[in-house]
C-alpha atoms as a PDB file:
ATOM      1  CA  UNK A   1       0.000   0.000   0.000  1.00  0.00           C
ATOM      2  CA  UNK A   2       2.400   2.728   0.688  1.00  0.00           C
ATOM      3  CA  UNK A   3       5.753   1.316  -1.187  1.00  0.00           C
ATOM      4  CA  UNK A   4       8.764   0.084  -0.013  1.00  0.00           C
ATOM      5  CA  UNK A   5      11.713  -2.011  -0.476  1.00  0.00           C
ATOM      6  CA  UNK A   6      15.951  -1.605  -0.358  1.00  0.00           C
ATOM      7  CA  UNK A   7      15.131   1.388  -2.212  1.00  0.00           C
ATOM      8  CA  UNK A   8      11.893   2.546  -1.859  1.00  0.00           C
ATOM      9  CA  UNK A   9       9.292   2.199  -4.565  1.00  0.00           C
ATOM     10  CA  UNK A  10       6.219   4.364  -4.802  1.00  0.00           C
ATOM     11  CA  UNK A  11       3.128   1.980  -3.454  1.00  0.00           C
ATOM     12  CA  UNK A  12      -0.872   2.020  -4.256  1.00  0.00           C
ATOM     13  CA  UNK A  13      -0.826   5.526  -2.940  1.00  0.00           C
ATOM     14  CA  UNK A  14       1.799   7.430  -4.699  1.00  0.00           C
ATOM     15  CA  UNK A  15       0.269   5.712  -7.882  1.00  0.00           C
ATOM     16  CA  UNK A  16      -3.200   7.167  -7.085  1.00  0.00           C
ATOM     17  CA  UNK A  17      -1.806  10.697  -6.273  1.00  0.00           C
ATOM     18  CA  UNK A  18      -4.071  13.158  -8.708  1.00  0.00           C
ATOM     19  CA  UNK A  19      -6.608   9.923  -8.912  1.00  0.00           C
ATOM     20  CA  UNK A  20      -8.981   7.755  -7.015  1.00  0.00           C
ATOM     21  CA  UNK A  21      -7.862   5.166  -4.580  1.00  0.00           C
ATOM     22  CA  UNK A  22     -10.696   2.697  -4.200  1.00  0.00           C
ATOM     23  CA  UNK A  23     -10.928   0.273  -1.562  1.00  0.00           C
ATOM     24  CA  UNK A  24     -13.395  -2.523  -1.499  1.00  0.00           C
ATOM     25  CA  UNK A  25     -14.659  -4.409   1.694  1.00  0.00           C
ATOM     26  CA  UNK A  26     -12.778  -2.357   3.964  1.00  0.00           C
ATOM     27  CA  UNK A  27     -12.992  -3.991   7.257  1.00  0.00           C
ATOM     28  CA  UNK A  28     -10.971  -7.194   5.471  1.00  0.00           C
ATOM     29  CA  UNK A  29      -8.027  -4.684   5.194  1.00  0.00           C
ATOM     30  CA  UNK A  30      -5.596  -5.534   8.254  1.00  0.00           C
ATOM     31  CA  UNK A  31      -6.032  -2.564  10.792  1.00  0.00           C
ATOM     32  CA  UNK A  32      -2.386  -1.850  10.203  1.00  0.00           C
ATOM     33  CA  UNK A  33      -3.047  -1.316   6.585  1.00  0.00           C
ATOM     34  CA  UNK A  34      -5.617   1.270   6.797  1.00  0.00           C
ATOM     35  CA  UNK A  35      -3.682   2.820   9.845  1.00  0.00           C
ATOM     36  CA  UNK A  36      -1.095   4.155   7.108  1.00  0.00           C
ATOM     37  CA  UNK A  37      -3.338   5.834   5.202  1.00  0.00           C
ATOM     38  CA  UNK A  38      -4.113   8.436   7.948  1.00  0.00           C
ATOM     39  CA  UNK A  39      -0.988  10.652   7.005  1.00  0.00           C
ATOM     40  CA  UNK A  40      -0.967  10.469   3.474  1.00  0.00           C
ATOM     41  CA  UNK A  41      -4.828  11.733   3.444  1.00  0.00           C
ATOM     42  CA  UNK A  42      -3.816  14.212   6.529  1.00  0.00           C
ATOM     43  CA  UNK A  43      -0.644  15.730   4.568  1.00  0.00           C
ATOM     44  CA  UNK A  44      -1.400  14.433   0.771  1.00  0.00           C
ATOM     45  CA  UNK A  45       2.142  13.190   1.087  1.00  0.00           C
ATOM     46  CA  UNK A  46       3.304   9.414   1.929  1.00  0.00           C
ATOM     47  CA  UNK A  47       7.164   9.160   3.799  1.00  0.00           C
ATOM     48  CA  UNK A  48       8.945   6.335   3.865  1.00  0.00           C
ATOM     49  CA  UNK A  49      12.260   5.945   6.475  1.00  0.00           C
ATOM     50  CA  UNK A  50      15.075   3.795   5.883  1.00  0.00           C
ATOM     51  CA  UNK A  51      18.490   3.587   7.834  1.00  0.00           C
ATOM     52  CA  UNK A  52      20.533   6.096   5.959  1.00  0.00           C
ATOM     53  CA  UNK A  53      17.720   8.438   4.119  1.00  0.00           C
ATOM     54  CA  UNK A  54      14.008   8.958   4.107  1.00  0.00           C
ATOM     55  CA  UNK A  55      11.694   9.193   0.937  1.00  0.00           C
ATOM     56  CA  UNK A  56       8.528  11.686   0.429  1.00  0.00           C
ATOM     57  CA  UNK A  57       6.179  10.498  -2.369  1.00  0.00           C
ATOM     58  CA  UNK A  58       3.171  12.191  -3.447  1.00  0.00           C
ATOM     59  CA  UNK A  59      -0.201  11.202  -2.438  1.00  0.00           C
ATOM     60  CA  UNK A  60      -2.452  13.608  -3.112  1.00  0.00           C
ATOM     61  CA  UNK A  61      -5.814  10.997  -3.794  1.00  0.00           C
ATOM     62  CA  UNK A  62      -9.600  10.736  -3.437  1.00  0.00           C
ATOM     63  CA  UNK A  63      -9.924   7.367  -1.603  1.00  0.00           C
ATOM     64  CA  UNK A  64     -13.370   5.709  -2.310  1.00  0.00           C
ATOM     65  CA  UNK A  65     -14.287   2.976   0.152  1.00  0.00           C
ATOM     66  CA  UNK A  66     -16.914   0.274   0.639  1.00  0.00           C
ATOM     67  CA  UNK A  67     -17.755  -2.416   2.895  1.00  0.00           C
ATOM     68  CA  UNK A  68     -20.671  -3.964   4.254  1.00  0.00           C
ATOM     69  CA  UNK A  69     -22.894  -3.117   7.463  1.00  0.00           C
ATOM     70  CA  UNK A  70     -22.080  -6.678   8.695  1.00  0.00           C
ATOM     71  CA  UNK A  71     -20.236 -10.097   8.093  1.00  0.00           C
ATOM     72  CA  UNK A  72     -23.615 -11.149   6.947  1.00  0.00           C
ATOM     73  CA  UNK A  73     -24.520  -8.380   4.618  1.00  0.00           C
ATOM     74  CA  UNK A  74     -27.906  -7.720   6.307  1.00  0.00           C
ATOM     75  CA  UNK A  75     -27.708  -4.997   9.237  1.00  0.00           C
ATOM     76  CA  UNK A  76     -30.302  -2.686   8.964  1.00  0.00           C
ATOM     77  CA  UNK A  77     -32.158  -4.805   5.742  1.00  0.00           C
ATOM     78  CA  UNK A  78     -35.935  -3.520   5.385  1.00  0.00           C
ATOM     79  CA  UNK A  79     -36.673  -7.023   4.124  1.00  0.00           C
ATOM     80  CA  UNK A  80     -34.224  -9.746   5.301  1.00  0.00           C
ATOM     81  CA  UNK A  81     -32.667 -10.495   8.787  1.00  0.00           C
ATOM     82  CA  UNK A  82     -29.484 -10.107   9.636  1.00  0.00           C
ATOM     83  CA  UNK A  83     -27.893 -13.595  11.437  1.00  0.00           C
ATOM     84  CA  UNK A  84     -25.077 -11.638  12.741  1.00  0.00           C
ATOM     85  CA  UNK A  85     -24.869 -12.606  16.971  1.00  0.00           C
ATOM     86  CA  UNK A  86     -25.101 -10.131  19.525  1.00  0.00           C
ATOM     87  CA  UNK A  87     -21.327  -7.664  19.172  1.00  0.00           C
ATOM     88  CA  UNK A  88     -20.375  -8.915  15.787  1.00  0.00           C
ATOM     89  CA  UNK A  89     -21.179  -5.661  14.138  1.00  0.00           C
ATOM     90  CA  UNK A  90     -19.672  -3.536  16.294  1.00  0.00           C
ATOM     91  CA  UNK A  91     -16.547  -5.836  16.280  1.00  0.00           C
ATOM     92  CA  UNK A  92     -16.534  -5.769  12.187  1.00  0.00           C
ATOM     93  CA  UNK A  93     -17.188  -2.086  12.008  1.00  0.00           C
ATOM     94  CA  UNK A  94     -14.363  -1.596  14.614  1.00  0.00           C
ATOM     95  CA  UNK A  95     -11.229  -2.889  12.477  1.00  0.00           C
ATOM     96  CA  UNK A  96     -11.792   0.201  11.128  1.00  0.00           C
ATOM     97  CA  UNK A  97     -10.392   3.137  13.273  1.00  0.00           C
ATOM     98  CA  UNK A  98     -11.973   6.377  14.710  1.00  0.00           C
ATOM     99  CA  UNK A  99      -9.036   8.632  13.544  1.00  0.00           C
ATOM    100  CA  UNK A 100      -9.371   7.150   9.754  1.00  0.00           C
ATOM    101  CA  UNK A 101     -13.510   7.711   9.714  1.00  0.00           C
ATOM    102  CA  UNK A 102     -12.742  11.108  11.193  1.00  0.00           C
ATOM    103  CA  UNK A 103     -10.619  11.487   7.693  1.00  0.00           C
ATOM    104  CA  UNK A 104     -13.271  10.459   5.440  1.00  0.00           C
ATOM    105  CA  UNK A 105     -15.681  13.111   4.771  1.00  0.00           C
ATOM    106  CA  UNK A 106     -18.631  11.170   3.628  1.00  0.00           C
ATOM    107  CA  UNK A 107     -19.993   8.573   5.389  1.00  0.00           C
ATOM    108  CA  UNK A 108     -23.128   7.331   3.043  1.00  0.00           C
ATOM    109  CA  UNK A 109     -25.343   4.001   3.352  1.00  0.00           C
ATOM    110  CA  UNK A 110     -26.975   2.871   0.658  1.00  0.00           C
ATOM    111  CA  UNK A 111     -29.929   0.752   1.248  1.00  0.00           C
ATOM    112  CA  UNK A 112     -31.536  -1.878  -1.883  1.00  0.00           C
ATOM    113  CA  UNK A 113     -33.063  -0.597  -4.209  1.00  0.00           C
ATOM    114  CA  UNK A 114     -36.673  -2.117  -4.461  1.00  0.00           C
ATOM    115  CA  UNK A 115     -37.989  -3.707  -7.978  1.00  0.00           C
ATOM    116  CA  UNK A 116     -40.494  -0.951  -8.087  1.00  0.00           C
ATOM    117  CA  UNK A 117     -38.071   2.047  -8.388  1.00  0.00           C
ATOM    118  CA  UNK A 118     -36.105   0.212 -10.602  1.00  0.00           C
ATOM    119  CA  UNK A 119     -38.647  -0.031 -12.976  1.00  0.00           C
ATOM    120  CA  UNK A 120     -39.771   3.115 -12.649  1.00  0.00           C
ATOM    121  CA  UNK A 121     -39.742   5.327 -15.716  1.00  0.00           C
ATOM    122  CA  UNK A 122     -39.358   8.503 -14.124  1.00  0.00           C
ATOM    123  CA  UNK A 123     -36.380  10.050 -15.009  1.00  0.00           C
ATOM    124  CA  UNK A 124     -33.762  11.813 -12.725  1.00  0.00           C
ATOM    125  CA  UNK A 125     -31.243  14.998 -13.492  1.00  0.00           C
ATOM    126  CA  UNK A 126     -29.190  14.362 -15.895  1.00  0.00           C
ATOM    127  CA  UNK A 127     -25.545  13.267 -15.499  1.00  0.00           C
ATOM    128  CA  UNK A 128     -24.958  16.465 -18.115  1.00  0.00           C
ATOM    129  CA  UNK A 129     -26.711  18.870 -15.613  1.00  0.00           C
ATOM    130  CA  UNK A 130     -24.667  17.277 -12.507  1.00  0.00           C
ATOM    131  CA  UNK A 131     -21.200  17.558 -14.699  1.00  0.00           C
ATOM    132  CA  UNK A 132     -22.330  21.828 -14.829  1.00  0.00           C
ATOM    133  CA  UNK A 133     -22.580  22.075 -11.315  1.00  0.00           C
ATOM    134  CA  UNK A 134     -19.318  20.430 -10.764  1.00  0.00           C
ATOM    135  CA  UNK A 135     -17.273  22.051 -13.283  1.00  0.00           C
ATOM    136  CA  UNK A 136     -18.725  26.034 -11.744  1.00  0.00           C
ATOM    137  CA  UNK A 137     -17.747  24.551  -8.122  1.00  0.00           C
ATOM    138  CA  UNK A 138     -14.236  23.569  -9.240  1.00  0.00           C
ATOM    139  CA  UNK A 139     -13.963  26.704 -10.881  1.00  0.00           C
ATOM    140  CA  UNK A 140     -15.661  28.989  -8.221  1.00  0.00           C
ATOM    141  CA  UNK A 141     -12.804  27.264  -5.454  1.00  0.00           C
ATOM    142  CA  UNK A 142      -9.808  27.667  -8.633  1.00  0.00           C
ATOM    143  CA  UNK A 143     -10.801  31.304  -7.909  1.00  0.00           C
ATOM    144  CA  UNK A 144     -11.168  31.376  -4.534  1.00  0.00           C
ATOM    145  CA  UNK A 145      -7.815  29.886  -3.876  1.00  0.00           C
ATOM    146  CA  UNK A 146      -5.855  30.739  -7.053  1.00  0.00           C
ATOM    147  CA  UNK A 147      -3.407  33.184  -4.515  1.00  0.00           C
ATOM    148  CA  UNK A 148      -2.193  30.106  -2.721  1.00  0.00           C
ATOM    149  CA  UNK A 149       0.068  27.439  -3.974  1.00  0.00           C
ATOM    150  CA  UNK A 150      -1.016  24.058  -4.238  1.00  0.00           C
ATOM    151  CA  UNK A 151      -4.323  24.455  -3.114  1.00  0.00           C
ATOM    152  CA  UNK A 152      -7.438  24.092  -5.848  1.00  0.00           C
ATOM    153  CA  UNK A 153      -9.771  22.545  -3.747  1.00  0.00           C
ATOM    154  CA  UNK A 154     -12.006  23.202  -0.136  1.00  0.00           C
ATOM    155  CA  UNK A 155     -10.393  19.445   0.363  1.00  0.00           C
ATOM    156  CA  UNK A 156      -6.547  21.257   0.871  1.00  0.00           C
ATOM    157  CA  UNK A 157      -7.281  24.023   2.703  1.00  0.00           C
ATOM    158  CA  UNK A 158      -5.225  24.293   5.883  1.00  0.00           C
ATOM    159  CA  UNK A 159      -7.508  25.547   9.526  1.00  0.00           C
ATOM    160  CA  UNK A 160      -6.194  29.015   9.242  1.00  0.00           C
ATOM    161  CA  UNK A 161      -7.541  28.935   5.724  1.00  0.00           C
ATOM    162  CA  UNK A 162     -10.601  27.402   6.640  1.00  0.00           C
ATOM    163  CA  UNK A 163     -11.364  29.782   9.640  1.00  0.00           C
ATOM    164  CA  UNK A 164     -11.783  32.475   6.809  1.00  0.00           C
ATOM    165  CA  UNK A 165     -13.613  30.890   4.458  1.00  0.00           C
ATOM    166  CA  UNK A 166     -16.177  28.422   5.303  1.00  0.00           C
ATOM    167  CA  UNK A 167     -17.656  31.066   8.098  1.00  0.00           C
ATOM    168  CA  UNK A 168     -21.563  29.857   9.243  1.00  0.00           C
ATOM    169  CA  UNK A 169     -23.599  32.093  10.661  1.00  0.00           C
ATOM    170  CA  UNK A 170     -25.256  31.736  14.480  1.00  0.00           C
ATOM    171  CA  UNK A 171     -27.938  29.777  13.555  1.00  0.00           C
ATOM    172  CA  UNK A 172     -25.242  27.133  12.158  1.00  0.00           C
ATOM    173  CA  UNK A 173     -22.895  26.984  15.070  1.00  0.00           C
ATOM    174  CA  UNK A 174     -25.721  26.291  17.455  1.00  0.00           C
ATOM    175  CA  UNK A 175     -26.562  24.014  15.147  1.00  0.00           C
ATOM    176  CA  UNK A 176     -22.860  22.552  14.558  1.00  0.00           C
ATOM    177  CA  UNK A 177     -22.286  22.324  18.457  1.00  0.00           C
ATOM    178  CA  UNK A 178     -25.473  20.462  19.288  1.00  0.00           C
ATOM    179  CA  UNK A 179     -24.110  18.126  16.331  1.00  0.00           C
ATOM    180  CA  UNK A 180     -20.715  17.851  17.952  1.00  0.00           C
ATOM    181  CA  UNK A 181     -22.135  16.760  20.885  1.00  0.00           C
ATOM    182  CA  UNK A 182     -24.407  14.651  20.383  1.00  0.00           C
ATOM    183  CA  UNK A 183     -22.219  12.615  17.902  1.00  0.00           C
ATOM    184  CA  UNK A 184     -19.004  12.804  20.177  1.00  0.00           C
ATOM    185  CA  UNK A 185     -17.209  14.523  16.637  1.00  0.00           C
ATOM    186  CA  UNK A 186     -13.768  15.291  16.769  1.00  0.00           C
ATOM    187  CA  UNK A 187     -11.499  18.343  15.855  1.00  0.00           C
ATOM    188  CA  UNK A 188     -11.061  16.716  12.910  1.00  0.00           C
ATOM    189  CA  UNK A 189     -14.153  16.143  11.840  1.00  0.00           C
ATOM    190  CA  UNK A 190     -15.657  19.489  12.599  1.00  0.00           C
ATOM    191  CA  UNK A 191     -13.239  20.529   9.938  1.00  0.00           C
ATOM    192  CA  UNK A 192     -14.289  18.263   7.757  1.00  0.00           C
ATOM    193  CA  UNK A 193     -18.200  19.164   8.076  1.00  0.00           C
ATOM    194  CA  UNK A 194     -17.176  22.338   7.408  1.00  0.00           C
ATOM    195  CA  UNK A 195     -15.478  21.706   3.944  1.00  0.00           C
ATOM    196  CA  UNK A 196     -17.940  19.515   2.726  1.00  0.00           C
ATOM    197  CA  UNK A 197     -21.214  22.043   3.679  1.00  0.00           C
ATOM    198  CA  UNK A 198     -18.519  24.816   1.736  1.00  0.00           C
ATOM    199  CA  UNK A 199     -18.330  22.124  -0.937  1.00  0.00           C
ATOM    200  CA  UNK A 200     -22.514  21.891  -0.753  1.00  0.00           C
ATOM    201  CA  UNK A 201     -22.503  25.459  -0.873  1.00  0.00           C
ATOM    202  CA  UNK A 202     -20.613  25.767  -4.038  1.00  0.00           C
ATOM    203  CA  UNK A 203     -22.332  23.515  -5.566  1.00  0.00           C
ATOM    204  CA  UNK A 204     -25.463  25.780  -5.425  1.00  0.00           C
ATOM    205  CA  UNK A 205     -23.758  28.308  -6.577  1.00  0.00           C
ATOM    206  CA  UNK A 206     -23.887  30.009  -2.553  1.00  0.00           C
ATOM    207  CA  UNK A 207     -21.483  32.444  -1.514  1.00  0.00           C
ATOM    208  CA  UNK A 208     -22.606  31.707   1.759  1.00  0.00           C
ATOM    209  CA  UNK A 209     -22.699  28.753   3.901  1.00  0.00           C
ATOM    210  CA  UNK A 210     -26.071  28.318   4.875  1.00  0.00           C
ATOM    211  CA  UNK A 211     -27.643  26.455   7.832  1.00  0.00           C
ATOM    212  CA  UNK A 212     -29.331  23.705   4.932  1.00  0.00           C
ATOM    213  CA  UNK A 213     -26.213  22.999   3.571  1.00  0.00           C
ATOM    214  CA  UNK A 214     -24.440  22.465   7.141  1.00  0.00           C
ATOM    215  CA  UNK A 215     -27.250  19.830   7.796  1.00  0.00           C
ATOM    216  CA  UNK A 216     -26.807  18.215   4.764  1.00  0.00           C
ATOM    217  CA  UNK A 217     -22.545  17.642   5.841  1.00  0.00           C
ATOM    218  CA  UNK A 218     -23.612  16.491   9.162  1.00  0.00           C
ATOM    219  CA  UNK A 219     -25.770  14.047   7.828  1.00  0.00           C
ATOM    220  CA  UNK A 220     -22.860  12.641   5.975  1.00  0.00           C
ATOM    221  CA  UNK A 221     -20.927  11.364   9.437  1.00  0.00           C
ATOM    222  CA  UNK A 222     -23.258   8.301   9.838  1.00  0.00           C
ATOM    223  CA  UNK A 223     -20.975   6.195  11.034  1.00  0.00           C
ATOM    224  CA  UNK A 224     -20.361   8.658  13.415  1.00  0.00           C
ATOM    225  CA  UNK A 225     -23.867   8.146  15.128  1.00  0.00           C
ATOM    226  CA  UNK A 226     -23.656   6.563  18.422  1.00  0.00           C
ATOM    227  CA  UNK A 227     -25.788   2.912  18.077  1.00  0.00           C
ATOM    228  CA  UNK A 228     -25.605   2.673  14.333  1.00  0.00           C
ATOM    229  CA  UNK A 229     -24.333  -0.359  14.875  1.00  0.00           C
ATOM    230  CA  UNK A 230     -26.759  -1.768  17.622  1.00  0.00           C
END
């Protein structure tokens, strides 16, 4: 995963760096695995020590995840039963660090899809009309950050940086702290709610960060939730 050898070579991350790292069925990573991956998404950087010299590759990736609820598959089914006994979830969700969710900025659970929607004939927005939106967003934060090296994206902001731009209102920190508590959040993540409602923001077209679009990033930490996994 991160390289190595008498001479270090570049691993899966350095080769990702301006790409997407995806990982499938995370928990059957071993813990020590996914425990490197906390700097290189933390500093977009990977280092590697030997003896006599160290080695910085790049790292700079989007790392898409997925895993299921359960060993069984079934945790939290509307139809079927999951066969999973009493602390096996939370034992299979656990190989997977705090600190590393805390780095993820979307936490999303996507529940089957019935026959009846997917025969529907209604149709959604266009993948056309979601490409616009992206393209003004990326170029709205090219803007915003174009004054700053090696920053492009709400994602690289440092905290200074972020303390000046992704500024909510009252309404959203009373709104941010009751989140905070409730879900036990970390530093970390409080940072990262704030990039991704900026992100949501953007998106809109918002100069403004708006108590909706805070929401919407908070609702994104559910694996944060305490009991979503019984």
């Amino acid at each position: 995963m991160v390289g190595g050898g008498g001479f270090p070579q570049p691993g899966e991350i350095s080769l990702a760096h301006n790409g997407v790292l995806f990982l499938d069925e995370l928990p059957e990573f071993k813990r020590t695995v996914l425990e490197v991956l906390r700097q290189p998404l933390e500093d977009r950087r990977i280092s590697i020590s030997r003896a006599k010299f160290t080695v910085d590759y790049p790292a700079s990736f989007m790392l898409v995840a997925s895993m299921n609820p359960c060993p069984c598959g079934y945790y939290n089914h509307p139809e079927k039963e999951c066969v999973c006994s009493p602390g096996v979830v939370q034992k299979y969700l656990s190989k997977i660090s705090g600190p590393l969710l805390d780095r993820i900025d979307l936490h999303v659970e996507v529940t089957p899809v019935s026959f009846g929607k997917l025969s529907e004939k209604s149709l959604g927005e266009s993948s056309n009309k979601i490409r616009e939106r992206v393209i003004l967003a990326r170029t709205i934060q090219e803007k915003r950050y174009s004054e700053k090296q090696d920053v492009h994206s709400n994602a690289q902001i440092s905290s200074k940086t972020l303390k000046q731009t992704c500024v909510i209102d009252q309404e959203g920190v009373v709104l941010l702290k009751k989140a905070m508590e409730k879900l036990g959040l970390s530093a970390i993540a409080y940072d990262r709610i704030l990039k991704v409602a900026r992100t949501i923001a953007d998106l809109e077209n918002e100069p403004k960060i708006k108590v909706n679009h805070l929401a919407e990033a908070i609702q994104y930490r559910s694996l944060d939730r305490e009991g979503w996994a019984g």
